[in-house]
PDB file of N, CA and C in Angstrom:
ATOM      1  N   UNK A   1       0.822  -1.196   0.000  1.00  0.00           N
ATOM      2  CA  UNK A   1       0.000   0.000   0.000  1.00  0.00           C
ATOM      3  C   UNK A   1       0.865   1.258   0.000  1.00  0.00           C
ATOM      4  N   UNK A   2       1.417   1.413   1.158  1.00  0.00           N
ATOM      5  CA  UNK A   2       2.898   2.317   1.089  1.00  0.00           C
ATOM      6  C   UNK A   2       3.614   2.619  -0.307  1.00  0.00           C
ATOM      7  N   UNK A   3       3.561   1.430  -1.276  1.00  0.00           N
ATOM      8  CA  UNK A   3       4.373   1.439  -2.406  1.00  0.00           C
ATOM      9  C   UNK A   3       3.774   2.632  -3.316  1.00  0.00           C
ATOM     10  N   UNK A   4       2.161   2.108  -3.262  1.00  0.00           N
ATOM     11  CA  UNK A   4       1.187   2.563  -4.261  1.00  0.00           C
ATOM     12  C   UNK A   4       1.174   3.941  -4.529  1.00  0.00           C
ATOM     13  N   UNK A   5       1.181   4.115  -2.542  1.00  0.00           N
ATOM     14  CA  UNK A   5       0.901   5.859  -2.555  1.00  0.00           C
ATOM     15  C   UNK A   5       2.102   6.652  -2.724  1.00  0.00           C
ATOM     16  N   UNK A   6       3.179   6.127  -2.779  1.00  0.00           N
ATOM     17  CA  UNK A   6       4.616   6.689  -2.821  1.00  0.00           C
ATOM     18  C   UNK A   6       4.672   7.178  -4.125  1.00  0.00           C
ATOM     19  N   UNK A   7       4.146   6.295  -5.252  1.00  0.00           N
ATOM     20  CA  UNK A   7       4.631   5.752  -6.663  1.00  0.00           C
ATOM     21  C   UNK A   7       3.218   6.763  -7.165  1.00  0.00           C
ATOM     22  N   UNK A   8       2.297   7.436  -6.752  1.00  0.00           N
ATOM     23  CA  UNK A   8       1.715   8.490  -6.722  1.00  0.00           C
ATOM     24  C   UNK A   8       1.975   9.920  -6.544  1.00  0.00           C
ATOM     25  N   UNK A   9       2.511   9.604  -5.620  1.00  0.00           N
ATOM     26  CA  UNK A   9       3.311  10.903  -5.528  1.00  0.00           C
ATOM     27  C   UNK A   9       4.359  11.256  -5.800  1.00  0.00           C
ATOM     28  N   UNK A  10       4.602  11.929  -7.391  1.00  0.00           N
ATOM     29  CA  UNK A  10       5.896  12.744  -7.785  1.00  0.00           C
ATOM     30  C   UNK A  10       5.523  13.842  -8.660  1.00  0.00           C
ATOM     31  N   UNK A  11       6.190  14.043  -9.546  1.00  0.00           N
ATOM     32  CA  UNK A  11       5.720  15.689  -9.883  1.00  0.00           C
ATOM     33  C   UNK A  11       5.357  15.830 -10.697  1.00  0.00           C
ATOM     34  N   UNK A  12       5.142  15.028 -11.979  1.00  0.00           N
ATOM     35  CA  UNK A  12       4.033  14.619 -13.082  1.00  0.00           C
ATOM     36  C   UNK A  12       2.396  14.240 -12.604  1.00  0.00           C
ATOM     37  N   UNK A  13       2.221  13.567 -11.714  1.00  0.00           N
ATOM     38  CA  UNK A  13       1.247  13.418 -10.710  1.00  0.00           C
ATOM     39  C   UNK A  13       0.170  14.056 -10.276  1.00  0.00           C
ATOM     40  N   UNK A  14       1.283  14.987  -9.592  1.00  0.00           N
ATOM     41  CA  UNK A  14       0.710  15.995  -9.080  1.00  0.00           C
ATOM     42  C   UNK A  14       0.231  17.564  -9.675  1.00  0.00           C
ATOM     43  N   UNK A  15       0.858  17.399 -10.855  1.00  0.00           N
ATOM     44  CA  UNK A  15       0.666  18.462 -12.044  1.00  0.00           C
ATOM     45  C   UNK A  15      -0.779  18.547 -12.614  1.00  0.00           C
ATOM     46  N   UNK A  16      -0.271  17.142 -12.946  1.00  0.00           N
ATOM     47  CA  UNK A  16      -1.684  16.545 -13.637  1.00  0.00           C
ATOM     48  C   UNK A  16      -3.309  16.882 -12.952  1.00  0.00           C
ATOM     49  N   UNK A  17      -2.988  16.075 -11.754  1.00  0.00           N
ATOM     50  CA  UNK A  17      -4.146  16.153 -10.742  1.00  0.00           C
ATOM     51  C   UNK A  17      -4.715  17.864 -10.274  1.00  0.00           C
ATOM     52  N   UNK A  18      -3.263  18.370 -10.566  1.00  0.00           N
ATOM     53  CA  UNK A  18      -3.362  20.183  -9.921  1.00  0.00           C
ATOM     54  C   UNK A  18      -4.866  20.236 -11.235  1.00  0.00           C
ATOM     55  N   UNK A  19      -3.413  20.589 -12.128  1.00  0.00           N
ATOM     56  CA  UNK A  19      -4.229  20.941 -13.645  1.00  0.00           C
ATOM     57  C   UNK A  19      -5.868  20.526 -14.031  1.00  0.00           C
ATOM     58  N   UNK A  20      -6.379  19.269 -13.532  1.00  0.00           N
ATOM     59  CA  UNK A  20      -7.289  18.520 -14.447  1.00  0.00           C
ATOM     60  C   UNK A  20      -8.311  19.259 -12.803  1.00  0.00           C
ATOM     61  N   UNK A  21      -7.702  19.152 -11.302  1.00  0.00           N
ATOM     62  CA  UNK A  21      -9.106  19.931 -10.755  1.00  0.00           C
ATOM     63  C   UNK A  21      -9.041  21.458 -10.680  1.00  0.00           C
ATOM     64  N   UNK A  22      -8.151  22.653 -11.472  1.00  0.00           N
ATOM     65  CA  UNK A  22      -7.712  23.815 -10.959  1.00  0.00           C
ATOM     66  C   UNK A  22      -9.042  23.821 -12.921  1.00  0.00           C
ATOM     67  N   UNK A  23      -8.667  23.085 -13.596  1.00  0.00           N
ATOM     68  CA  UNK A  23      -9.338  23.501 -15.057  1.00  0.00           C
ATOM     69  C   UNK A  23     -11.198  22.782 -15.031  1.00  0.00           C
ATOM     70  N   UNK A  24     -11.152  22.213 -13.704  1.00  0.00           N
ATOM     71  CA  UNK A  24     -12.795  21.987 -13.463  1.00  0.00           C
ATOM     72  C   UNK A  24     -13.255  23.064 -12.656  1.00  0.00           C
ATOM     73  N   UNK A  25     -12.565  23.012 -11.461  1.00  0.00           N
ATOM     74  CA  UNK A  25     -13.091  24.351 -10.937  1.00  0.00           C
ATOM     75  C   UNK A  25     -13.126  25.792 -11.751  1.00  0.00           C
ATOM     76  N   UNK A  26     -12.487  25.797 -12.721  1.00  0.00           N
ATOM     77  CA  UNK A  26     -12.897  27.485 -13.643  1.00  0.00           C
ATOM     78  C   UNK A  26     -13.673  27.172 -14.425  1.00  0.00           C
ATOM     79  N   UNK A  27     -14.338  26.037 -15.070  1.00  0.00           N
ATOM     80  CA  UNK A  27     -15.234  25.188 -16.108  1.00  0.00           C
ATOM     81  C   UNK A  27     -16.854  25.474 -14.759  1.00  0.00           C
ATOM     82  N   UNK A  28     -16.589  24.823 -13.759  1.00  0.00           N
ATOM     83  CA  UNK A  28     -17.554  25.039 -12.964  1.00  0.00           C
ATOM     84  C   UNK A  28     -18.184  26.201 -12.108  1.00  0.00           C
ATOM     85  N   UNK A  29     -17.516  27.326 -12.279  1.00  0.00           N
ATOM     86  CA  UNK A  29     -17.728  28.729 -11.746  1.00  0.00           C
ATOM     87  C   UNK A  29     -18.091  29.075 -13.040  1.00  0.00           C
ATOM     88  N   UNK A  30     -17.734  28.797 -13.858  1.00  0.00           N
ATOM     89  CA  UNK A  30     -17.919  29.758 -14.826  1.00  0.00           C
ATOM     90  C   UNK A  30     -16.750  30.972 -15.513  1.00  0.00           C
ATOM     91  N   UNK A  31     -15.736  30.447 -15.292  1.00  0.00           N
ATOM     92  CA  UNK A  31     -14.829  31.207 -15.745  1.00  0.00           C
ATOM     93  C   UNK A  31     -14.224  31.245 -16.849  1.00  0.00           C
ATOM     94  N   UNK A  32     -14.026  29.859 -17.125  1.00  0.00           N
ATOM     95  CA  UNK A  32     -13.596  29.247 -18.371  1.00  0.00           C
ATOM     96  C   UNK A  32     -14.493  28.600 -18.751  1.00  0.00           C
ATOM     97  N   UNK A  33     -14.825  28.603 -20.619  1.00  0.00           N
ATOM     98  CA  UNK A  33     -16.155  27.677 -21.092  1.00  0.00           C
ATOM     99  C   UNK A  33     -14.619  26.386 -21.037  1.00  0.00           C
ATOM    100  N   UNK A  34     -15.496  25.150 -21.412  1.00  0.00           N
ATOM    101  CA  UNK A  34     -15.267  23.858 -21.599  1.00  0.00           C
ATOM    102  C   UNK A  34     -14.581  23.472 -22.759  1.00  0.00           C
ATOM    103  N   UNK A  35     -14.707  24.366 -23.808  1.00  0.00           N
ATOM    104  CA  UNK A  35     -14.855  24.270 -25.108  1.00  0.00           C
ATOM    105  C   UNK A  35     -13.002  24.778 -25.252  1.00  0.00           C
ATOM    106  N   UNK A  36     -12.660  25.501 -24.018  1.00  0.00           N
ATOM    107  CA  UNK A  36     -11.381  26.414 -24.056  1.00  0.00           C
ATOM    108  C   UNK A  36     -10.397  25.156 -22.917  1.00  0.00           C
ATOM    109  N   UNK A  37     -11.233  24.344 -22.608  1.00  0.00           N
ATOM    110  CA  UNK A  37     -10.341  23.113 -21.798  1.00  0.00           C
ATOM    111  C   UNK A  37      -9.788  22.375 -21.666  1.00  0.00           C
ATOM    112  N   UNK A  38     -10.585  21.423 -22.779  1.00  0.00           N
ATOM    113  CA  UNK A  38     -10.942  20.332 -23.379  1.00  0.00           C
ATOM    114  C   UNK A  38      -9.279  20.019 -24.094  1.00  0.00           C
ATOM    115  N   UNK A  39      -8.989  20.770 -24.633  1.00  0.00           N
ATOM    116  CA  UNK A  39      -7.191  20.534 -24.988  1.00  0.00           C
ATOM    117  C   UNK A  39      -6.201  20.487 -24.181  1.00  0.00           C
ATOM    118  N   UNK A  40      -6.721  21.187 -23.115  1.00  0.00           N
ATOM    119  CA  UNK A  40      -5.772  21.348 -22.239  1.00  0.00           C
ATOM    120  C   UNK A  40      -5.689  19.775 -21.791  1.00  0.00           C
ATOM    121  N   UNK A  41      -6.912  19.851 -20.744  1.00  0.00           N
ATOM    122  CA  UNK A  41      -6.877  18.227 -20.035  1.00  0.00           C
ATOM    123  C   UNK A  41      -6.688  17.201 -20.642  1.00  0.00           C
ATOM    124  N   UNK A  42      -6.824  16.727 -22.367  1.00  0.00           N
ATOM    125  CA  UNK A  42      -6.407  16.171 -23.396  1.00  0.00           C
ATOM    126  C   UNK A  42      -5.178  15.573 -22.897  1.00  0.00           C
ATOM    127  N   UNK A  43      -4.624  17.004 -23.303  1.00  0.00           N
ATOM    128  CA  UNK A  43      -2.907  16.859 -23.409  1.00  0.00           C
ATOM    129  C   UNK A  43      -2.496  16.524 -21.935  1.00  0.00           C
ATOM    130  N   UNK A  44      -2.670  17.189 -21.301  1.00  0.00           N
ATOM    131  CA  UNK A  44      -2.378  16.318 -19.379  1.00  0.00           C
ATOM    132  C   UNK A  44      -2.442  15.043 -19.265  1.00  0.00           C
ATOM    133  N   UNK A  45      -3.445  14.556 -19.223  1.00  0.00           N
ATOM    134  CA  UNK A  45      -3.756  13.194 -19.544  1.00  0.00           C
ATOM    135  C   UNK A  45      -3.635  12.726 -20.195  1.00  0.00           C
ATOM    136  N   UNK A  46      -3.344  12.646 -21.219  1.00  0.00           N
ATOM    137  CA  UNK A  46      -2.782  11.764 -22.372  1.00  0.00           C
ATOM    138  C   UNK A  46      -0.944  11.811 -21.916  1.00  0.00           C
ATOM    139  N   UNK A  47      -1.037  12.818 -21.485  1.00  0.00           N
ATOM    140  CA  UNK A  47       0.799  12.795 -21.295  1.00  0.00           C
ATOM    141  C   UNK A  47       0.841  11.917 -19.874  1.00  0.00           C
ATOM    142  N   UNK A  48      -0.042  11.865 -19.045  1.00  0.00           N
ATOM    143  CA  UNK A  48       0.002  10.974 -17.944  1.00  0.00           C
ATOM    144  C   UNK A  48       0.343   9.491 -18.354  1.00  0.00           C
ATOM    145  N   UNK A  49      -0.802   9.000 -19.237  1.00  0.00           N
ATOM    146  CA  UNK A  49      -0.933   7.697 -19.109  1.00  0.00           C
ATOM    147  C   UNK A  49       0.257   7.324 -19.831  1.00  0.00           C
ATOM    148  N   UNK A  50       0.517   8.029 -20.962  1.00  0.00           N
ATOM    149  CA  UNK A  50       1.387   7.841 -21.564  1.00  0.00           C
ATOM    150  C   UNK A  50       2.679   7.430 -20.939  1.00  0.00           C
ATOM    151  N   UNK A  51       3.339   8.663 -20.294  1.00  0.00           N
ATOM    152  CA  UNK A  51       4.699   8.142 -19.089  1.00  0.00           C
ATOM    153  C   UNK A  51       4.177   6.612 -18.226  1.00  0.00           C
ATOM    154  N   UNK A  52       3.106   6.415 -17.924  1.00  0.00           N
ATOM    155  CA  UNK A  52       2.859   4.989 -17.114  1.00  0.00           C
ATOM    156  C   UNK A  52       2.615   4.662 -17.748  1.00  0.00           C
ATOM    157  N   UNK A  53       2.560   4.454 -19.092  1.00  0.00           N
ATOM    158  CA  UNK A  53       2.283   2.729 -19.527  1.00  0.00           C
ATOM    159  C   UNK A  53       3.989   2.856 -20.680  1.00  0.00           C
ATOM    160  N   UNK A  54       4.420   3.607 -20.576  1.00  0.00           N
ATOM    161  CA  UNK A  54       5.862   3.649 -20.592  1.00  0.00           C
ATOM    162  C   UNK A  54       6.980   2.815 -19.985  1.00  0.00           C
ATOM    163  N   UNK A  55       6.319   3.139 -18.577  1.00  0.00           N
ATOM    164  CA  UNK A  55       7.619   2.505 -17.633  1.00  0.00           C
ATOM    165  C   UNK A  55       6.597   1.199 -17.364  1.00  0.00           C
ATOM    166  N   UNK A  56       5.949   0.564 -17.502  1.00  0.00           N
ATOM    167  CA  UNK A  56       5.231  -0.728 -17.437  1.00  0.00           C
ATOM    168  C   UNK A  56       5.916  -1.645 -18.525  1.00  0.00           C
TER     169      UNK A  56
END
């Protein structure tokens, strides 16, 4: 378990996770439309899974 949460936490991770709830919360106030997001979180996530199924 220890391993799991360790191997969670580094700085791609945590970017990601910043990014994907910092670009819902302005989608959900109303600050940013969705339409202006949608690339963003794309590219985050796609660059996530990407590095882990890399090192797999």
């Amino acid at each position: 378990m220890k391993e799991k949460f360790a191997k969670l936490i580094d700085v791609k991770t945590i970017v990601t996770f910043a990014l994907v709830g910092a670009l819902i919360g302005f989608v959900a106030t109303g600050k940013l439309e969705a339409k202006e997001v949608v690339p963003l979180v794309t590219m985050a996530v796609s660059f996530f899974f990407a590095v882990k199924l890399n090192k797999a």
